[in-house]
PDB file of N, CA and C in Angstrom:
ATOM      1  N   UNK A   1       0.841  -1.167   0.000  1.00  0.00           N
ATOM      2  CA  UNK A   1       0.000   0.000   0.000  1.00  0.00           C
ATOM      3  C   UNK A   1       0.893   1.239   0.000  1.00  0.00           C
ATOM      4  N   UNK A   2       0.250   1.751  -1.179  1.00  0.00           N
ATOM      5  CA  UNK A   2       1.064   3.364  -0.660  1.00  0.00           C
ATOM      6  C   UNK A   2       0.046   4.521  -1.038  1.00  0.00           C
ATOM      7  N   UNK A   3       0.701   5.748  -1.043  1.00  0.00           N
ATOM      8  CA  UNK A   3      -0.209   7.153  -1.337  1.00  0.00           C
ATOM      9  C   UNK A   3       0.404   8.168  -1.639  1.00  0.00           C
ATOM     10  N   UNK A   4      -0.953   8.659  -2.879  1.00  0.00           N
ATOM     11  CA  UNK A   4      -0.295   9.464  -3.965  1.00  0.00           C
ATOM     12  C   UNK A   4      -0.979  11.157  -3.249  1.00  0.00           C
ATOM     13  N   UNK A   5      -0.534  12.023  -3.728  1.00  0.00           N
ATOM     14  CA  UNK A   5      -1.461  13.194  -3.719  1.00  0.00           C
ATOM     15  C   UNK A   5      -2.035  13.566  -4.786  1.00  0.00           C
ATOM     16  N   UNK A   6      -2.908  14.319  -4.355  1.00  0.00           N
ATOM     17  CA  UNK A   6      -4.272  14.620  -5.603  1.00  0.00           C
ATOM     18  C   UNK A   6      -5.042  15.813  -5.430  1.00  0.00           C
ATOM     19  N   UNK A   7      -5.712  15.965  -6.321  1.00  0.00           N
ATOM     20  CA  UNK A   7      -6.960  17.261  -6.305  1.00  0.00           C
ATOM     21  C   UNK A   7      -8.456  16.342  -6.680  1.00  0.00           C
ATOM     22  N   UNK A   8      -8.750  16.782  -5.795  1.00  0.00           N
ATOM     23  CA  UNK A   8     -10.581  16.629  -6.576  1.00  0.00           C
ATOM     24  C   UNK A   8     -11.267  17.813  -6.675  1.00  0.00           C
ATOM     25  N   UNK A   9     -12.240  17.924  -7.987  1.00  0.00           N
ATOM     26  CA  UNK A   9     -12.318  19.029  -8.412  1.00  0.00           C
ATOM     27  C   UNK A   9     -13.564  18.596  -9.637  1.00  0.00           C
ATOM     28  N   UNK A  10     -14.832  19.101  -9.468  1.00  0.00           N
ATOM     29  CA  UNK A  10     -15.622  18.899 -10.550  1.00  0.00           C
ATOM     30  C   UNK A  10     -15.998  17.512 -10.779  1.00  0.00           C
ATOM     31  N   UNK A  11     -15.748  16.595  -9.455  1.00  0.00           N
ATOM     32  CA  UNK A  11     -16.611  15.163 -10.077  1.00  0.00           C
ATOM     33  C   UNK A  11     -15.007  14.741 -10.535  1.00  0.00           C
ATOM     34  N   UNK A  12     -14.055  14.967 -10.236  1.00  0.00           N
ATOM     35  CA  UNK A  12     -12.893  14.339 -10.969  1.00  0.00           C
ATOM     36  C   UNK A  12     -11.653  14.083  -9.907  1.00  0.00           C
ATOM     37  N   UNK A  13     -11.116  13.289  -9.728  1.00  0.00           N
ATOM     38  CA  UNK A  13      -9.619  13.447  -9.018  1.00  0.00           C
ATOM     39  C   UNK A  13      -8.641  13.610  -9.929  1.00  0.00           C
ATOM     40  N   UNK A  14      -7.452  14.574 -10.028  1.00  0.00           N
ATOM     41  CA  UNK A  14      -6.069  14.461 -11.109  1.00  0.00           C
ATOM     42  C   UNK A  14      -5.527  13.985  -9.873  1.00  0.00           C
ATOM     43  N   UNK A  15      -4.029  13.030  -9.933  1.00  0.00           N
ATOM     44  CA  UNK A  15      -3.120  12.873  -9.096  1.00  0.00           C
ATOM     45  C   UNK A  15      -1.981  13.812  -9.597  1.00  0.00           C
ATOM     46  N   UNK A  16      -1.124  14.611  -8.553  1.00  0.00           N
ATOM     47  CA  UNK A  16      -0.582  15.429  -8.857  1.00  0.00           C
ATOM     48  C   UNK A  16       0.848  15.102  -8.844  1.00  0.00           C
ATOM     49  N   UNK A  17       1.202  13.381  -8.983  1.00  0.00           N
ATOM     50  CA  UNK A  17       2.254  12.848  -9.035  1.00  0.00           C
ATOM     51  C   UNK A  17       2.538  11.703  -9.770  1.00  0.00           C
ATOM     52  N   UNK A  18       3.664  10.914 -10.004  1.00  0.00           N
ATOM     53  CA  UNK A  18       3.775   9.697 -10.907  1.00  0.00           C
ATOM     54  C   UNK A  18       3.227   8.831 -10.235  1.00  0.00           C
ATOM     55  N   UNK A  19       2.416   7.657 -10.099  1.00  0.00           N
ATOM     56  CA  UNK A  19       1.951   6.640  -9.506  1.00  0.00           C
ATOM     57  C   UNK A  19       2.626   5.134 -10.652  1.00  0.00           C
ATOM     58  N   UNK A  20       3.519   4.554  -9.841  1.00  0.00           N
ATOM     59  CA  UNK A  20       4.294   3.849  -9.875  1.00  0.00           C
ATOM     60  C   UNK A  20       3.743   2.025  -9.956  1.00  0.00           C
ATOM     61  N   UNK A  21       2.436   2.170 -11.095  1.00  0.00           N
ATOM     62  CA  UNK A  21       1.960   0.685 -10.889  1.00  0.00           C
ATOM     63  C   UNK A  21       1.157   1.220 -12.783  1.00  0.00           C
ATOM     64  N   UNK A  22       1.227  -0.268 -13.146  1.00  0.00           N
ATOM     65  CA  UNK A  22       0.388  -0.360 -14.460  1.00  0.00           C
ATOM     66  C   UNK A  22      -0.601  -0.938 -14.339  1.00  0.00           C
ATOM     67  N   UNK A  23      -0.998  -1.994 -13.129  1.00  0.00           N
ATOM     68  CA  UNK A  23      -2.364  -2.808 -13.295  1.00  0.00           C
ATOM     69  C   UNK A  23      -3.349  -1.993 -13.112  1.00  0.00           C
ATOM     70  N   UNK A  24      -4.610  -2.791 -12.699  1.00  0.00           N
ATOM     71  CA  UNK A  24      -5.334  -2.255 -12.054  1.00  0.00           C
ATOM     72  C   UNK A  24      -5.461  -2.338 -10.279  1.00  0.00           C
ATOM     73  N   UNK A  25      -5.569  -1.289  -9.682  1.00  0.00           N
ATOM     74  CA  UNK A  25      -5.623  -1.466  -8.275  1.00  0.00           C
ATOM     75  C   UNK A  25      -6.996  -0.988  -7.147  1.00  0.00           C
ATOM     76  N   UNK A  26      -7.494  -1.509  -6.367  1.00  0.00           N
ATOM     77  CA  UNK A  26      -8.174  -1.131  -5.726  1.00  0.00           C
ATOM     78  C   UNK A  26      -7.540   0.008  -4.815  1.00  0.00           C
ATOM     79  N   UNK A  27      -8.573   1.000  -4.724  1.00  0.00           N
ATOM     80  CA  UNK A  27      -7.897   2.335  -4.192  1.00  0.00           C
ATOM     81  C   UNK A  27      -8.992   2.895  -2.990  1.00  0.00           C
ATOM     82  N   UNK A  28      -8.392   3.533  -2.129  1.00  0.00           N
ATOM     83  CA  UNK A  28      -9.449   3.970  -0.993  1.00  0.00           C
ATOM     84  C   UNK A  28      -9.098   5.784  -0.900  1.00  0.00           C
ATOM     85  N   UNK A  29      -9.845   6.666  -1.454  1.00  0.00           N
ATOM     86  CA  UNK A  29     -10.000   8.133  -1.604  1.00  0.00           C
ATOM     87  C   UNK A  29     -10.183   8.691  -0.199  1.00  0.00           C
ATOM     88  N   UNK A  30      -9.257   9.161   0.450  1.00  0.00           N
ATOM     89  CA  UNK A  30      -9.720  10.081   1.688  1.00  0.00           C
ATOM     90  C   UNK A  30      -9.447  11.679   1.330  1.00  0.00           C
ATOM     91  N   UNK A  31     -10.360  12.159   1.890  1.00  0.00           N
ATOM     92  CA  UNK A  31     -10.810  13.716   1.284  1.00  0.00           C
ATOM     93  C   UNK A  31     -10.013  14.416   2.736  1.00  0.00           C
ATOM     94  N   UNK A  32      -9.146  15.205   2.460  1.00  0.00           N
ATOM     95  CA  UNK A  32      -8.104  15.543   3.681  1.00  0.00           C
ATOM     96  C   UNK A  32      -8.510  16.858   4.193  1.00  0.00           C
ATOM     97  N   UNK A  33      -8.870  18.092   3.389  1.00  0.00           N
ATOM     98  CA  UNK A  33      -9.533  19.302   3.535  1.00  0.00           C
ATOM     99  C   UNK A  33      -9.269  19.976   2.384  1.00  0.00           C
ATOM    100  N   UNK A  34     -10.137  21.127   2.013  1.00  0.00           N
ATOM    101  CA  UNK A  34     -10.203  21.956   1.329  1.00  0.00           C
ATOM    102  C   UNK A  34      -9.437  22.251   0.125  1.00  0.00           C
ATOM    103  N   UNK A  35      -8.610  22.501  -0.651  1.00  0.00           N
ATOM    104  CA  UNK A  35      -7.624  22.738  -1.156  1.00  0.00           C
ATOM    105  C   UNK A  35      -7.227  24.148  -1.640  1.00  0.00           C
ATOM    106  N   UNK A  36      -7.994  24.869  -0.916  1.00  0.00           N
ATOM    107  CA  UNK A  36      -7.102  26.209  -0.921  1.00  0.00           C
ATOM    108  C   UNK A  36      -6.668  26.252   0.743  1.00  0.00           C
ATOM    109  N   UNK A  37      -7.058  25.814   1.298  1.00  0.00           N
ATOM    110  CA  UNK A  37      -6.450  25.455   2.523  1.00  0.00           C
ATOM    111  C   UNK A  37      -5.168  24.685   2.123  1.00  0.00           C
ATOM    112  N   UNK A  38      -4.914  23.850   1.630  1.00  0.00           N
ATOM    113  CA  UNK A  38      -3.067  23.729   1.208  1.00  0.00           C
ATOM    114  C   UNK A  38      -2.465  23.974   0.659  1.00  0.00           C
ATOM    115  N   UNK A  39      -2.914  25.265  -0.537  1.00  0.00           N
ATOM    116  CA  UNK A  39      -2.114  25.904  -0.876  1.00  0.00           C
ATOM    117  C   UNK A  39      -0.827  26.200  -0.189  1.00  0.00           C
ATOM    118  N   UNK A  40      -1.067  27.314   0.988  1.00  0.00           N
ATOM    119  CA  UNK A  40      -0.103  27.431   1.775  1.00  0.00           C
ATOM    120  C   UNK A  40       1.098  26.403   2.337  1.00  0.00           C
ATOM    121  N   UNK A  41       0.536  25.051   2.132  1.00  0.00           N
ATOM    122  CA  UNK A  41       1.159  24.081   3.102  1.00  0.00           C
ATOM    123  C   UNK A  41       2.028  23.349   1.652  1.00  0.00           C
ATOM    124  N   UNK A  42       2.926  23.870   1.200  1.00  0.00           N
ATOM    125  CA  UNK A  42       3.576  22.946   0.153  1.00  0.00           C
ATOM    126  C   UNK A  42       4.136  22.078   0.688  1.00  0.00           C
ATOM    127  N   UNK A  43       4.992  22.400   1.560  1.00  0.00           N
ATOM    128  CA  UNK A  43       6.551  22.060   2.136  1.00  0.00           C
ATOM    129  C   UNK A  43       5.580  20.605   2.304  1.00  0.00           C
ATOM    130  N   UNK A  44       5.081  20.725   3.687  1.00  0.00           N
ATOM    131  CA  UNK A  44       4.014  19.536   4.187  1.00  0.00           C
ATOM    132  C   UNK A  44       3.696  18.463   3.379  1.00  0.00           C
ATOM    133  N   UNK A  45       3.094  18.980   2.010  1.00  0.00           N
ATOM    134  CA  UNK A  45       2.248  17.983   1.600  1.00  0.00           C
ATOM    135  C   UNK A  45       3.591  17.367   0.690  1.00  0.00           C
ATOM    136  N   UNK A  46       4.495  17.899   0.122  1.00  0.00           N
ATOM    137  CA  UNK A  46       5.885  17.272  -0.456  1.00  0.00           C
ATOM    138  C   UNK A  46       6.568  16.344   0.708  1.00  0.00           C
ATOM    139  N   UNK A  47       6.354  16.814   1.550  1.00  0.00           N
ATOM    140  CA  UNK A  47       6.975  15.883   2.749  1.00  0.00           C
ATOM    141  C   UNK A  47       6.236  14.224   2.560  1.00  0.00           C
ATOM    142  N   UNK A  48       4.567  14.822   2.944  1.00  0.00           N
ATOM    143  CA  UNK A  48       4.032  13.597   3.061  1.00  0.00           C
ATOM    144  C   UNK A  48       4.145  12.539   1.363  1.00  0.00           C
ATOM    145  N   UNK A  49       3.728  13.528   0.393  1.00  0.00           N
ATOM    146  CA  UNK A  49       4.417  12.132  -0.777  1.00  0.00           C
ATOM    147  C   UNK A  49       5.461  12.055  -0.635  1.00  0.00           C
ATOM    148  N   UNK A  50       6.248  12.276  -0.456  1.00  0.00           N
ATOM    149  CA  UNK A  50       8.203  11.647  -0.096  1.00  0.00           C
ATOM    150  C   UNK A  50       7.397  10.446   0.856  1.00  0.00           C
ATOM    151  N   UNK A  51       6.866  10.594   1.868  1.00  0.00           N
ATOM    152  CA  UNK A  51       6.729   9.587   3.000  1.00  0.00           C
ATOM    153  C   UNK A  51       5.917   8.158   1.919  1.00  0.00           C
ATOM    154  N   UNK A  52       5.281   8.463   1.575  1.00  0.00           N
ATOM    155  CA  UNK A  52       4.165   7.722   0.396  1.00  0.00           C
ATOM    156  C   UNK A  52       5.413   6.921  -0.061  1.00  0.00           C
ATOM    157  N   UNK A  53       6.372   7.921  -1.189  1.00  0.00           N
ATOM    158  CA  UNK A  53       6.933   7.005  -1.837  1.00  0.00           C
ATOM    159  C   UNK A  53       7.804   5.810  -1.004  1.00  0.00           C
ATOM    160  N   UNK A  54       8.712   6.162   0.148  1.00  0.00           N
ATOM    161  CA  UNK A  54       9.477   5.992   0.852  1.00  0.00           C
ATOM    162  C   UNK A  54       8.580   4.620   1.393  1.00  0.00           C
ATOM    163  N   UNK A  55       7.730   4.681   1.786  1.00  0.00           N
ATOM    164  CA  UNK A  55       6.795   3.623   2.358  1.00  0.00           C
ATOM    165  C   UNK A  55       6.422   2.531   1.204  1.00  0.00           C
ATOM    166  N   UNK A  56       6.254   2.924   0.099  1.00  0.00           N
ATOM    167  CA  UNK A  56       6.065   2.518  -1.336  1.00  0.00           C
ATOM    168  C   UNK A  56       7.099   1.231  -1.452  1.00  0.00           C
ATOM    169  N   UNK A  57       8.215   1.950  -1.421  1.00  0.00           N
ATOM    170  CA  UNK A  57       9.332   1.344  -1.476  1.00  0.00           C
ATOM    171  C   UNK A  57       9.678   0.204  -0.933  1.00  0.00           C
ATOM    172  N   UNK A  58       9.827   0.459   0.610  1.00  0.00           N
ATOM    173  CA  UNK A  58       9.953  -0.305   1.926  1.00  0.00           C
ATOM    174  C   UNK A  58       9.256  -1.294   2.131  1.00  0.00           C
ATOM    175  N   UNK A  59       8.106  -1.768   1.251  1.00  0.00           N
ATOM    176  CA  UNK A  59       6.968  -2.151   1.474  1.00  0.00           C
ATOM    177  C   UNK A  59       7.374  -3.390   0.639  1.00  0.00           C
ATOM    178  N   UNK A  60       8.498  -3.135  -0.286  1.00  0.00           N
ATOM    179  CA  UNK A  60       9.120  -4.987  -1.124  1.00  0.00           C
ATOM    180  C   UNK A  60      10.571  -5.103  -0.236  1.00  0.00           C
ATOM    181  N   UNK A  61      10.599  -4.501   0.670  1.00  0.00           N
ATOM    182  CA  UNK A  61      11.885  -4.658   1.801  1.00  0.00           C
ATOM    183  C   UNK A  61      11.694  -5.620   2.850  1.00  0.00           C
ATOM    184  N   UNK A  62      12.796  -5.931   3.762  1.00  0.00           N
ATOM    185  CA  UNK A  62      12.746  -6.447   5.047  1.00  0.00           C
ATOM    186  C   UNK A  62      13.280  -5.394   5.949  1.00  0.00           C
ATOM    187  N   UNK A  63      13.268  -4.481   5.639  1.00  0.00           N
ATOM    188  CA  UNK A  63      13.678  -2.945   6.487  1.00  0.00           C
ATOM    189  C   UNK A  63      12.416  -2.104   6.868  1.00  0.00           C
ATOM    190  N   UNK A  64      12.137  -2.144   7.817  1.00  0.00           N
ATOM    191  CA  UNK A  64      11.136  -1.197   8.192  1.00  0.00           C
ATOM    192  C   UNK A  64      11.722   0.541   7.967  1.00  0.00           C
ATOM    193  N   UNK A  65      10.877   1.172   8.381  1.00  0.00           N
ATOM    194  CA  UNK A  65      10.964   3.003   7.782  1.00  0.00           C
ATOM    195  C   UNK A  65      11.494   3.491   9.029  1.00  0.00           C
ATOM    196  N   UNK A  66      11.499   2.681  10.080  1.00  0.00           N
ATOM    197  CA  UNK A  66      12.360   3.298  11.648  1.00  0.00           C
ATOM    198  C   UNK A  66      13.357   2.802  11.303  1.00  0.00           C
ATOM    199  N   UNK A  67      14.197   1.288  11.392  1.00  0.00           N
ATOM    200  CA  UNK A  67      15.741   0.897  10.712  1.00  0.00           C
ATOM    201  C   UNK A  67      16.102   1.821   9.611  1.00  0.00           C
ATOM    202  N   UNK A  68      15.694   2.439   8.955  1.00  0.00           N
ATOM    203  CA  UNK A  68      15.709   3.359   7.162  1.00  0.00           C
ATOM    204  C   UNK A  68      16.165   4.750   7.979  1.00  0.00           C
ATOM    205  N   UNK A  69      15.630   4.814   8.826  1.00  0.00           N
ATOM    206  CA  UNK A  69      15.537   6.195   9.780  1.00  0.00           C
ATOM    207  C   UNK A  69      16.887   6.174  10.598  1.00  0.00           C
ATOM    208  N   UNK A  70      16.734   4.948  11.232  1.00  0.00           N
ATOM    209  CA  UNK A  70      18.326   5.130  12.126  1.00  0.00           C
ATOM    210  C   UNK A  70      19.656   4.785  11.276  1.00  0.00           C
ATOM    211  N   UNK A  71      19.135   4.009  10.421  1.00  0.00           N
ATOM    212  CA  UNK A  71      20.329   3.981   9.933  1.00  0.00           C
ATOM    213  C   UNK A  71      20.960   5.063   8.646  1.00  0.00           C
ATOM    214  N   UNK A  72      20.135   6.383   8.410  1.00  0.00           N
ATOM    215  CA  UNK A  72      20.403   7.145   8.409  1.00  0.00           C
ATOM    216  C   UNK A  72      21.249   8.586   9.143  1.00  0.00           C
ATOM    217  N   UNK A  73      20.455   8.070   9.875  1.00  0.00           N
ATOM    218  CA  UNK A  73      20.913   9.201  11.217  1.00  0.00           C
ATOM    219  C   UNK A  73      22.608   8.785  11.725  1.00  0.00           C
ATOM    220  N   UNK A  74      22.523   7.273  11.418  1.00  0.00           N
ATOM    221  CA  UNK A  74      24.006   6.995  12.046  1.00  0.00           C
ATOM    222  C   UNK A  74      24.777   7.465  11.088  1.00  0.00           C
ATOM    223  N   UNK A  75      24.755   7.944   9.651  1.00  0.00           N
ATOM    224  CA  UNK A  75      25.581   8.386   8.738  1.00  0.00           C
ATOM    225  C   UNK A  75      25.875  10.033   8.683  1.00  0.00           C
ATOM    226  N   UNK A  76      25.265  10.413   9.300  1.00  0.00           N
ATOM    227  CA  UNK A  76      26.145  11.390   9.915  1.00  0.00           C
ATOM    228  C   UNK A  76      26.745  12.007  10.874  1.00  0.00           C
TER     229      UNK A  76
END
C-alpha cells in the first residue's frame, strides 16, 4: 500500500504525481480538507508524498521506515 497526492475538483480526481503501478488497483480516496487550505502548506504535503513514496518502497523490503531512519541518522 502506498499514497499518492491529488486534487478533486468537478466530479474528478487528477493525481498530482507519478503513480508507480500499471495494473489495475483497488484504491481507498480520503478527502483531507479543502484545497485552498493547502495551498499554503507545500513544504508539508511534499513531505508527506516523499513519506508515500518511501513507504512505497519499503513495502518490497525487510527494512522497516524506523531501521531506514536510524540507519540514516548513524551516517552522519
Amino acid at each position: 500500500m502506498f499514497a499518492v497526492q491529488g486534487i478533486y475538483a468537478d466530479g474528478s480526481i487528477t493525481i498530482s504525481e507519478p503513480v508507480p503501478v500499471s495494473n489495475k488497483y483497488d484504491v481507498i480516496v480520503t478527502f483531507l480538507k479543502p484545497a485552498n487550505q493547502a495551498e499554503g502548506n507545500i513544504d508539508k504535503r511534499e513531505k508527506i508524498a516523499a513519506l508515500g513514496r518511501i513507504t512505497g518502497i519499503l513495502s518490497d523490503s525487510d527494512i522497516t521506515l524506523e531501521e531506514a531512519r536510524m540507519e540514516r541518522l548513524s551516517r552522519q
